[in-house]
Protein backbone atom coordinates (compact mmCIF):
# COMPACT_ATOMS: atom_id res chain seq x y z
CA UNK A 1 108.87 66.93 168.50
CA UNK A 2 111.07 67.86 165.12
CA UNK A 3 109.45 68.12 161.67
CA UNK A 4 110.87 64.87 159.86
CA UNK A 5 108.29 64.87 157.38
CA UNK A 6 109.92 67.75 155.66
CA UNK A 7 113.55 66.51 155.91
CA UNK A 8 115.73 66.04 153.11
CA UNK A 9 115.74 62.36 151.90
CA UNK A 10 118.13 60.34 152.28
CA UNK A 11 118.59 59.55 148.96
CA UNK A 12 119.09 63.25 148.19
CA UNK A 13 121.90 63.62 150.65
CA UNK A 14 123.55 60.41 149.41
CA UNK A 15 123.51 61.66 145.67
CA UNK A 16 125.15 65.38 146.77
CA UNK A 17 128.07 63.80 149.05
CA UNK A 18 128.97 61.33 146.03
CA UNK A 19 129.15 64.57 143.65
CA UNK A 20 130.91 66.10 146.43
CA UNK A 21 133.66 63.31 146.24
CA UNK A 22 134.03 63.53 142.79
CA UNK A 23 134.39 67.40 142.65
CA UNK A 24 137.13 66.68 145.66
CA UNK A 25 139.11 64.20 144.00
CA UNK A 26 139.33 66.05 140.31
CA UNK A 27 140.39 69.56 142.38
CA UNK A 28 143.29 67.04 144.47
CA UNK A 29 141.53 67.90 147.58
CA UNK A 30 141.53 65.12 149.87
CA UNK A 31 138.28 65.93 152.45
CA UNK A 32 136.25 68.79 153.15
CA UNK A 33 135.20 70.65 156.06
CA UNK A 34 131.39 72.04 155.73
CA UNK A 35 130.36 74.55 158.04
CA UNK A 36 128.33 77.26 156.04
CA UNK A 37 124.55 77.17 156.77
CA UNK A 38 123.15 76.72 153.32
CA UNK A 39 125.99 74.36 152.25
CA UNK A 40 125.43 72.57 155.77
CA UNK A 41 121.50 72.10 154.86
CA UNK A 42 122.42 71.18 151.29
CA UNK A 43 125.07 68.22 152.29
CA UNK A 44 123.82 67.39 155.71
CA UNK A 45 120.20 67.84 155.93
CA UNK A 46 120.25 70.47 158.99
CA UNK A 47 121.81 73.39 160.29
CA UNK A 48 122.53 72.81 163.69
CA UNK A 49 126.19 73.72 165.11
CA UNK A 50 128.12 71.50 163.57
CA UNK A 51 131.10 70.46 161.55
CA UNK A 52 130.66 67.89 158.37
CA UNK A 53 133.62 66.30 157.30
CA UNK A 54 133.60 64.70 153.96
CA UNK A 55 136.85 62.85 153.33
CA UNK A 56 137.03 61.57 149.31
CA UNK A 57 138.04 57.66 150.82
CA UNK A 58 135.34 57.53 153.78
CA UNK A 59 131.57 58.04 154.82
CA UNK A 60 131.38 61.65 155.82
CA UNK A 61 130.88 62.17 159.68
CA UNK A 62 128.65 64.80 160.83
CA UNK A 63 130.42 66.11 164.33
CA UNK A 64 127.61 68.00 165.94
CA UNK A 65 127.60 70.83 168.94
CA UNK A 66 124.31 71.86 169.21
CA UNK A 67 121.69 70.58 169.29
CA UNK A 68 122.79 66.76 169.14
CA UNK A 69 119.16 65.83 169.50
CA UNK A 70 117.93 67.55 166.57
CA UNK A 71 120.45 67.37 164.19
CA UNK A 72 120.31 63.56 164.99
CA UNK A 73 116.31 63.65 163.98
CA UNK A 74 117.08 66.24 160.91
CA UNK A 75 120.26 64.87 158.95
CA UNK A 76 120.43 61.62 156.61
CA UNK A 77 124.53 61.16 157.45
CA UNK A 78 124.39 58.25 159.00
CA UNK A 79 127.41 58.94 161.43
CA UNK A 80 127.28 61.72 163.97
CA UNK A 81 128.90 62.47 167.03
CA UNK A 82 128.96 65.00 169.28
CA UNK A 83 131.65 67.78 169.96
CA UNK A 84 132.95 69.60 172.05
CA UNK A 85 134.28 72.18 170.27
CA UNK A 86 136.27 72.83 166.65
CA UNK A 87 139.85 72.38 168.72
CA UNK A 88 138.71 68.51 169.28
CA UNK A 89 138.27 67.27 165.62
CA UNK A 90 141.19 65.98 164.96
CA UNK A 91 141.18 64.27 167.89
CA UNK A 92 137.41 63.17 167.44
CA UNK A 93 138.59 62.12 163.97
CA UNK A 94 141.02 59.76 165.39
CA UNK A 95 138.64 58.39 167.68
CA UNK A 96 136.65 57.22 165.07
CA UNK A 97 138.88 55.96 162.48
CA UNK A 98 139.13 58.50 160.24
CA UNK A 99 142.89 59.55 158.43
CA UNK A 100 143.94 63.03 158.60
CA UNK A 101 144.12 64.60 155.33
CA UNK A 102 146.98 66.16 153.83
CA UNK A 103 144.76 69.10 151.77
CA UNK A 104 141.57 70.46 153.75
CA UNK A 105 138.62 72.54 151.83
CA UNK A 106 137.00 75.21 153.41
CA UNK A 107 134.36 77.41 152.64
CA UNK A 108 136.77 80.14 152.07
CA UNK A 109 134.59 82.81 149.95
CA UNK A 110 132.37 82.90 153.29
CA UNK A 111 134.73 81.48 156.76
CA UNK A 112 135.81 85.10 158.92
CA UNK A 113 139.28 85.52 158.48
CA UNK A 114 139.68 84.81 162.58
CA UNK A 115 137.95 81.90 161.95
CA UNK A 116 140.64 80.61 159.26
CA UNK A 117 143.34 81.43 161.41
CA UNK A 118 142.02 79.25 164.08
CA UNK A 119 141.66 76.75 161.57
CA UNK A 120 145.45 77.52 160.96
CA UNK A 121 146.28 76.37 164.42
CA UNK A 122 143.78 73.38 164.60
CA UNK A 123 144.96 71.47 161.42
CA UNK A 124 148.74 72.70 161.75
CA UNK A 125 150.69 70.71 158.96
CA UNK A 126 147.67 70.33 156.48
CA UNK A 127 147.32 72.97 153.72
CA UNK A 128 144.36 74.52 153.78
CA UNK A 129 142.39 75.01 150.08
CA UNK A 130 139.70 76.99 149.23
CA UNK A 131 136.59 74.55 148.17
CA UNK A 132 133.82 77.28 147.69
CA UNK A 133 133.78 76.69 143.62
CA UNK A 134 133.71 73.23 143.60
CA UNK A 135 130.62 73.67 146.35
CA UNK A 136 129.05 76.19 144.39
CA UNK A 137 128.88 74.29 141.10
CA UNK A 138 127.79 71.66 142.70
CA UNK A 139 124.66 73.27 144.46
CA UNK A 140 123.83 75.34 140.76
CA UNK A 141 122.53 72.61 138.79
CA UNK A 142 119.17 71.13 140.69
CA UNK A 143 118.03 67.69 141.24
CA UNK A 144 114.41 67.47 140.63
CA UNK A 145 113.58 67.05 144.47
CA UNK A 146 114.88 70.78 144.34
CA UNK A 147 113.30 71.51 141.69
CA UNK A 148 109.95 70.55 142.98
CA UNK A 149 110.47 73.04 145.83
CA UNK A 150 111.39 75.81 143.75
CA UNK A 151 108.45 75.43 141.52
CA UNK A 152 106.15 75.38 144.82
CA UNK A 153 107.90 78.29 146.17
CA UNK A 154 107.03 80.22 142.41
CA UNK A 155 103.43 79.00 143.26
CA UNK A 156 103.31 80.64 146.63
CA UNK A 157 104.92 84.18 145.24
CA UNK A 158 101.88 84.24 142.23
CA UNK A 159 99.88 83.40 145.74
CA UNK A 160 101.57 86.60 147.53
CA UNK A 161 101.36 88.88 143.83
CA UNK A 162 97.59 88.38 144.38
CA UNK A 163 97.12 89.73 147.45
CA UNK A 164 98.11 93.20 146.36
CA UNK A 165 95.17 94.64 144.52
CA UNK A 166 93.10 93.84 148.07
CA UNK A 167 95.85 95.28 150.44
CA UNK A 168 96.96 98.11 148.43
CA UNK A 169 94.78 101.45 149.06
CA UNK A 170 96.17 105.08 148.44
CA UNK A 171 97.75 107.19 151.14
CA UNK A 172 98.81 103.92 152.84
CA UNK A 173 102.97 104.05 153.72
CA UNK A 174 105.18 101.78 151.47
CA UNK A 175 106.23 99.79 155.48
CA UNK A 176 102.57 99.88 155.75
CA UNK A 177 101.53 97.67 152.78
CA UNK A 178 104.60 95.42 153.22
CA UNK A 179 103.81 94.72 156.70
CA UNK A 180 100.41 93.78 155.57
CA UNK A 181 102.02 91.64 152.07
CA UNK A 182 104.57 90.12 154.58
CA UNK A 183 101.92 89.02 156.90
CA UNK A 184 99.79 87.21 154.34
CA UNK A 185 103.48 85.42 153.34
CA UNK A 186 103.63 84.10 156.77
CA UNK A 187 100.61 82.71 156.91
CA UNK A 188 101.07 81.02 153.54
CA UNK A 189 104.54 79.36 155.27
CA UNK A 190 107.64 81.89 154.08
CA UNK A 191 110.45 80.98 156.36
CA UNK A 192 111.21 84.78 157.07
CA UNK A 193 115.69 84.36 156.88
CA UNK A 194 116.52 85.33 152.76
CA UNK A 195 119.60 83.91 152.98
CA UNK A 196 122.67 85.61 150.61
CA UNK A 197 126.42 84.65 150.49
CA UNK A 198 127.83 87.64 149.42
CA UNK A 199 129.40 88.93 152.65
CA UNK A 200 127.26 92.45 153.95
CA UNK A 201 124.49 91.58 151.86
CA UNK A 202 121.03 91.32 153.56
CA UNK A 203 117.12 91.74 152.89
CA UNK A 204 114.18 91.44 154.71
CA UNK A 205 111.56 89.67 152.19
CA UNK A 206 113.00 91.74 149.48
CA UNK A 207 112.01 95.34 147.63
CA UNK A 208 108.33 97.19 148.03
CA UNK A 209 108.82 100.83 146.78
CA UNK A 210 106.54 103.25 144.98
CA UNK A 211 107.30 106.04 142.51
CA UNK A 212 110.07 107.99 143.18
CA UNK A 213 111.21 106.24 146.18
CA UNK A 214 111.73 103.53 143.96
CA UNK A 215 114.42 105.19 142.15
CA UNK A 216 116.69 105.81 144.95
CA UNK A 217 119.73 103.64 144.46
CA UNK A 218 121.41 101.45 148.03
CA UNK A 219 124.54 99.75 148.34
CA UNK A 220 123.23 96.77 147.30
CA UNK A 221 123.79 94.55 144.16
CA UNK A 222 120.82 95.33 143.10
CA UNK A 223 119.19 97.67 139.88
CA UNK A 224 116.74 99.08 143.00
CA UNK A 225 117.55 100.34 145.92
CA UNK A 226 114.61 102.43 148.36
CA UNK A 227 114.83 104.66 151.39
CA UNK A 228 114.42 101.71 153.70
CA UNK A 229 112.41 103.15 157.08
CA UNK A 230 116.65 104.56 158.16
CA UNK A 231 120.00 104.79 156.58
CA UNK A 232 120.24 102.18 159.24
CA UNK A 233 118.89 100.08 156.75
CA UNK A 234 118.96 101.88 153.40
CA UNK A 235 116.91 99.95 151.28
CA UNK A 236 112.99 99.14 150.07
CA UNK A 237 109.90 100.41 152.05
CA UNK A 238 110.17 103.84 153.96
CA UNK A 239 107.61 106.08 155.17
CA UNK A 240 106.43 107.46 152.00
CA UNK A 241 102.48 107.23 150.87
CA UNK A 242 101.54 105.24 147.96
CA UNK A 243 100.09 107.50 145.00
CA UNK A 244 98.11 107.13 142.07
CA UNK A 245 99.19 106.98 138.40
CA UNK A 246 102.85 105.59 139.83
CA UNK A 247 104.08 102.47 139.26
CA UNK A 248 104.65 100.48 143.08
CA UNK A 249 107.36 97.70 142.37
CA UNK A 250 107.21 94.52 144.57
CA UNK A 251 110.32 92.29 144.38
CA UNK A 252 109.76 89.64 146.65
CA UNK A 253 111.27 86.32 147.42
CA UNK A 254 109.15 83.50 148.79
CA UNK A 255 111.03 81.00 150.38
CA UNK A 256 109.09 77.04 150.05
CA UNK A 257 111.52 75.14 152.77
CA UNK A 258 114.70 76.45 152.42
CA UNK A 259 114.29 77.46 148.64
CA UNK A 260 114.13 80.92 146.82
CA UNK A 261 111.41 82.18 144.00
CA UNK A 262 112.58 85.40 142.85
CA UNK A 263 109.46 87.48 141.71
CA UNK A 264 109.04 91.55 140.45
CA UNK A 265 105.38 92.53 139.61
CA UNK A 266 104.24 95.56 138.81
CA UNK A 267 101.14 97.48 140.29
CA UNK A 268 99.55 100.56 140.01
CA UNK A 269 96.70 102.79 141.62
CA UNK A 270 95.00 104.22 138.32
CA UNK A 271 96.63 104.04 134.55
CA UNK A 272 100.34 104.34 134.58
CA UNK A 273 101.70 107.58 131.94
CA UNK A 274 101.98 105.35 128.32
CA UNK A 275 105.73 106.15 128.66
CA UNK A 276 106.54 103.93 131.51
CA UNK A 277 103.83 101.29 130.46
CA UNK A 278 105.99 101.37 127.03
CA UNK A 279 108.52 100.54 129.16
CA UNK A 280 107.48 98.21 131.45
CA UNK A 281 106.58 96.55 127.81
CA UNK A 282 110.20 96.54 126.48
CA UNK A 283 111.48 94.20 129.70
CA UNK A 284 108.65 91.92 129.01
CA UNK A 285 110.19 91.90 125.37
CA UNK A 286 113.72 91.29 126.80
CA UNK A 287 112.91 88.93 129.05
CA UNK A 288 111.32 86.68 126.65
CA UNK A 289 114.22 87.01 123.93
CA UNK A 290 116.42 86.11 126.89
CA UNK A 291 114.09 83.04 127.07
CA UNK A 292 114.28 81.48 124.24
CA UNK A 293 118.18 82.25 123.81
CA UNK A 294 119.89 81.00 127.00
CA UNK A 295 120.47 77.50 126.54
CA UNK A 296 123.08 74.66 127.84
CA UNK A 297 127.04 75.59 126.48
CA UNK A 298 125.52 79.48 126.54
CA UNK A 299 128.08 81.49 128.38
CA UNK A 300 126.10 83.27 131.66
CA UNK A 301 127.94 86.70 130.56
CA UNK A 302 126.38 86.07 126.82
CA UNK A 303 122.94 86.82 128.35
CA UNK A 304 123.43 89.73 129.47
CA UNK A 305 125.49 91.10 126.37
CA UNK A 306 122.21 90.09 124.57
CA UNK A 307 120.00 91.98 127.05
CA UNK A 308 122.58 95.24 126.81
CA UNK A 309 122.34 94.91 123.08
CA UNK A 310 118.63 94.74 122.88
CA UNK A 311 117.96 97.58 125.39
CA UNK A 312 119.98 99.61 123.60
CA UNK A 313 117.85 98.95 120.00
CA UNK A 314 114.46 99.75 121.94
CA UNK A 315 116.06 102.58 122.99
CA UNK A 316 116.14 102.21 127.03
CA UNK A 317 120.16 102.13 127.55
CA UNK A 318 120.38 104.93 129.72
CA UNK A 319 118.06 103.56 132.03
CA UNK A 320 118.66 99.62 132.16
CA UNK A 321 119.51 97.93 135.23
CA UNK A 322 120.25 101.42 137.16
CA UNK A 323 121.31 104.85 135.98
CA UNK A 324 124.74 106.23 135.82
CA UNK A 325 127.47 105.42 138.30
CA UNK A 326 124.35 103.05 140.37
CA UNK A 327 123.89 100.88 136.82
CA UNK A 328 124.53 96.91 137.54
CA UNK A 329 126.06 95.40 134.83
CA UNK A 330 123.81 92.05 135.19
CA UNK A 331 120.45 90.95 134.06
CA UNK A 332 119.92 88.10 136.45
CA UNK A 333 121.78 85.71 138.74
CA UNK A 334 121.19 82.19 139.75
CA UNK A 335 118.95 80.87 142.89
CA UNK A 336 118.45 77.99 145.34
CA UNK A 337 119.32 77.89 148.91
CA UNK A 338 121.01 81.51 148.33
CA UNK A 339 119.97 84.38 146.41
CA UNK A 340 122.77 85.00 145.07
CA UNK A 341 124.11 81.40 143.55
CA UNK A 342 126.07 80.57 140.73
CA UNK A 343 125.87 81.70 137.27
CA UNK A 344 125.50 85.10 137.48
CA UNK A 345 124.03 86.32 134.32
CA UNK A 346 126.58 89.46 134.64
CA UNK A 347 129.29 90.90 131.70
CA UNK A 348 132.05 88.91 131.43
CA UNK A 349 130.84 85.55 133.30
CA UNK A 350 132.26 82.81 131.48
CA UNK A 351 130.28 80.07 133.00
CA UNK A 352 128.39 77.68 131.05
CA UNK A 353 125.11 77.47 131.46
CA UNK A 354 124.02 73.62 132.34
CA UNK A 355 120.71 72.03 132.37
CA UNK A 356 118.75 71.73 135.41
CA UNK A 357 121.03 75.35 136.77
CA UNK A 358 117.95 78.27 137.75
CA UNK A 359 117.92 81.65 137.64
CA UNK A 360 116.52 84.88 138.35
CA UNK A 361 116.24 86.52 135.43
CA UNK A 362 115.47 90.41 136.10
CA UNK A 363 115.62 92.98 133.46
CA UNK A 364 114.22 96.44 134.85
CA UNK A 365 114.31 100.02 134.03
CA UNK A 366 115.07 102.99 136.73
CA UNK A 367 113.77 106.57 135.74
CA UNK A 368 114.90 109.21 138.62
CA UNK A 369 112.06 110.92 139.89
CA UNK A 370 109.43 108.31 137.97
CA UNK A 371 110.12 104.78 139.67
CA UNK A 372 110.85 101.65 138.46
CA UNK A 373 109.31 98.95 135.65
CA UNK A 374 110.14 95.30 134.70
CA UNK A 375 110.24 91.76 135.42
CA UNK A 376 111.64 89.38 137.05
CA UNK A 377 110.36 85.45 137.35
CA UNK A 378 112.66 82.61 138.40
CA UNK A 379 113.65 79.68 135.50
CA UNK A 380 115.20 76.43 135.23
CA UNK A 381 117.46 76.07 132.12
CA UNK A 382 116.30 73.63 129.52
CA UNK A 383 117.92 72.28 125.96
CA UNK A 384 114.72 73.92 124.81
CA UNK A 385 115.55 77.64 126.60
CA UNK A 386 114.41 78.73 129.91
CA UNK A 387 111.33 77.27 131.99
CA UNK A 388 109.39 80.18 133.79
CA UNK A 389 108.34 79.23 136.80
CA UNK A 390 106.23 81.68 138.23
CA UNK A 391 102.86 82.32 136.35
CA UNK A 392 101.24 85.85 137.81
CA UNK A 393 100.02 88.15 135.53
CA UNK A 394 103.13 90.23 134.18
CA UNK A 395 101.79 93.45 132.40
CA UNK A 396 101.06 96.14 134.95
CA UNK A 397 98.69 95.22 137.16
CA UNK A 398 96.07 98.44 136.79
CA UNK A 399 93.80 98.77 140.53
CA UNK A 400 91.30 101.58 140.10
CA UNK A 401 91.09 103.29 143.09
């Protein structure tokens, strides 16, 4: 009845929890409390309703409140009960041996502050720490099972890039080629749920937009924004019609179980004007300067300094990343479970970048009125620089209608 042959290994879940410990012990925190989805999956195995409760001197216990059945058949923990509700851990705890901590992690860069408060009253006489960074560290730097999944998931967005040049035909709506695109991602297995940590933050496959429409900047953290079909949702396709001689921009994430490829091509119906193929040309040259220079010990706010300072030599400042008050002051961002994981490749990020850590590495230009050219392509750092994964073509993809 469940899909075990696709469940994390055990070995996997055994290697995360014993990096979880250590990360607990050096931060004085003496268990955690898991209850995010995506850190759930990463340290559990499943994302049923549940609770995991990693003290640093026991095995964790996995207390489970739907379903018990399938979080049973999902997760490698090797203890899991059911319960009743969050007001009976402690008590569940107890029951099965375990010693109420003294300092409690939770997720707190994600848990609703009602949520916390209930919390509050539940562990009354523990103090409550925030264990997000420790979490987040932890799930930046991949093991190769990961890594095997991301490199898939790259495979399966050159897959989706392909597909374009047959779907795409002029006059055709910007919702009415993504339907088609997001239909041919379904069949090749994309889950469908992007999922993002940033709270408010949301997107449906990611960004198709054409032209102009491209240009239009959203509330998102993003260099692109769209018309979105409403201001109900305020970002990529909308009704417009696809024309020639404009670039169409399709920033898509394919997710391979659970795990993101981050992946801009650019297409176009007839030669783009030399100006923004110059362009597009320059973020090609970025991105592989950025390549070769972000390394282990490289701070992640380095990169972008480097991309800022290039951009500005080729000329391209006033456009990069967004235009006026809408410009993003980042170049890329890491990946995994999330879309938006640790380092962020943003000014001023002082994290280190570590081996095995992958990002999305994105630089783009907007032009008001014009559209939008660049690159992105997700990588796994290396001593020897940063390992593309994706493979698609990358110079503007020319269709003659």
């Amino acid at each position: 009845m469940y899909d075990t042959d696709t469940a994390v290994p055990a070995a996997e879940i055994h290697q995360r929890i014993a990096k979880l410990k250590v990360k607990l012990e050096e931060n004085r925190i003496e268990a955690a409390l898991i209850i995010q989805k995506s850190d759930l999956y990463y340290f559990a195995g499943t994302i049923q309703q549940a609770h995991l409760y990693v003290p640093v001197d026991a095995d964790p216990i996995l207390m489970v409140h739907k379903s018990l059945e399938r979080a049973v058949a999902e997760s490698a923990i090797e203890r899991i009960a059911p319960l009743q509700g969050p007001k009976k851990i402690p008590a569940l705890l107890r029951q099965e041996g375990y010693r109420l901590p003294h300092t409690l992690g939770l997720e707190l860069d994600v848990l609703p502050a009602n949520l916390y408060f209930t919390y509050q009253g539940i562990f009354a006489g523990m103090e409550l720490v925030d264990v997000s960074p420790p979490v987040r560290l932890i799930r930046a730097v991949k093991s190769p099972y990961e890594l095997d999944l991301m490199r898939r998931a790259a495979q399966l967005s050159d897959q989706l890039a392909a597909c374009v040049p047959e779907l795409l035909r002029e006059g055709m709506t910007e919702l009415e080629l993504a339907g088609r695109i997001e239909a041919e991602a379904r069949r090749l297995g994309h889950q469908g749920i992007i999922r993002m940590r940033l709270w408010g933050n949301e997107m449906f496959y990611g960004h198709l937009m054409s032209g102009p429409a491209a240009a239009v900047p959203s509330y998102l953290s993003s260099a692109t924004g769209g018309t979105g079909a409403s201001p109900a949702v305020a970002q990529s396709a909308g009704f417009r019609p696809i024309q020639r001689h404009e670039p169409l921009l399709l920033d898509y994430v394919f997710i391979h179980r659970g795990y993101l490829s981050d992946h801009t091509r650019i297409f176009a119906l007839g030669e783009l004007p030399d100006e923004l193929m110059a362009a597009h040309a320059a973020m090609l040259a970025v991105q592989a300067s950025l390549k070769n220079r972000a390394r282990p010990g490289i701070k992640a706010g380095q990169i972008y300094d480097w991309a800022w300072e290039q951009t500005q030599a080729l000329g391209y400042a006033a456009n990069f990343m967004g235009v006026g008050r809408g410009r993003i002051r980042f170049v890329g961002h890491g990946i995994g479970l999330e879309l938006d994981e640790y380092p962020f490749l943003a000014a001023g990020q002082e994290l280190e970048l570590e081996e095995g850590m992958t990002v999305a590495l994105e630089p783009k230009l907007v032009f008001p009125e014009r559209g939008v050219v660049g690159i992105e392509n997700t990588h796994v750092v290396t001593r020897q620089g940063l390992d593309q994964l994706g493979g698609f073509e990358e110079n503007v993809v020319v269709i003659q209608p």
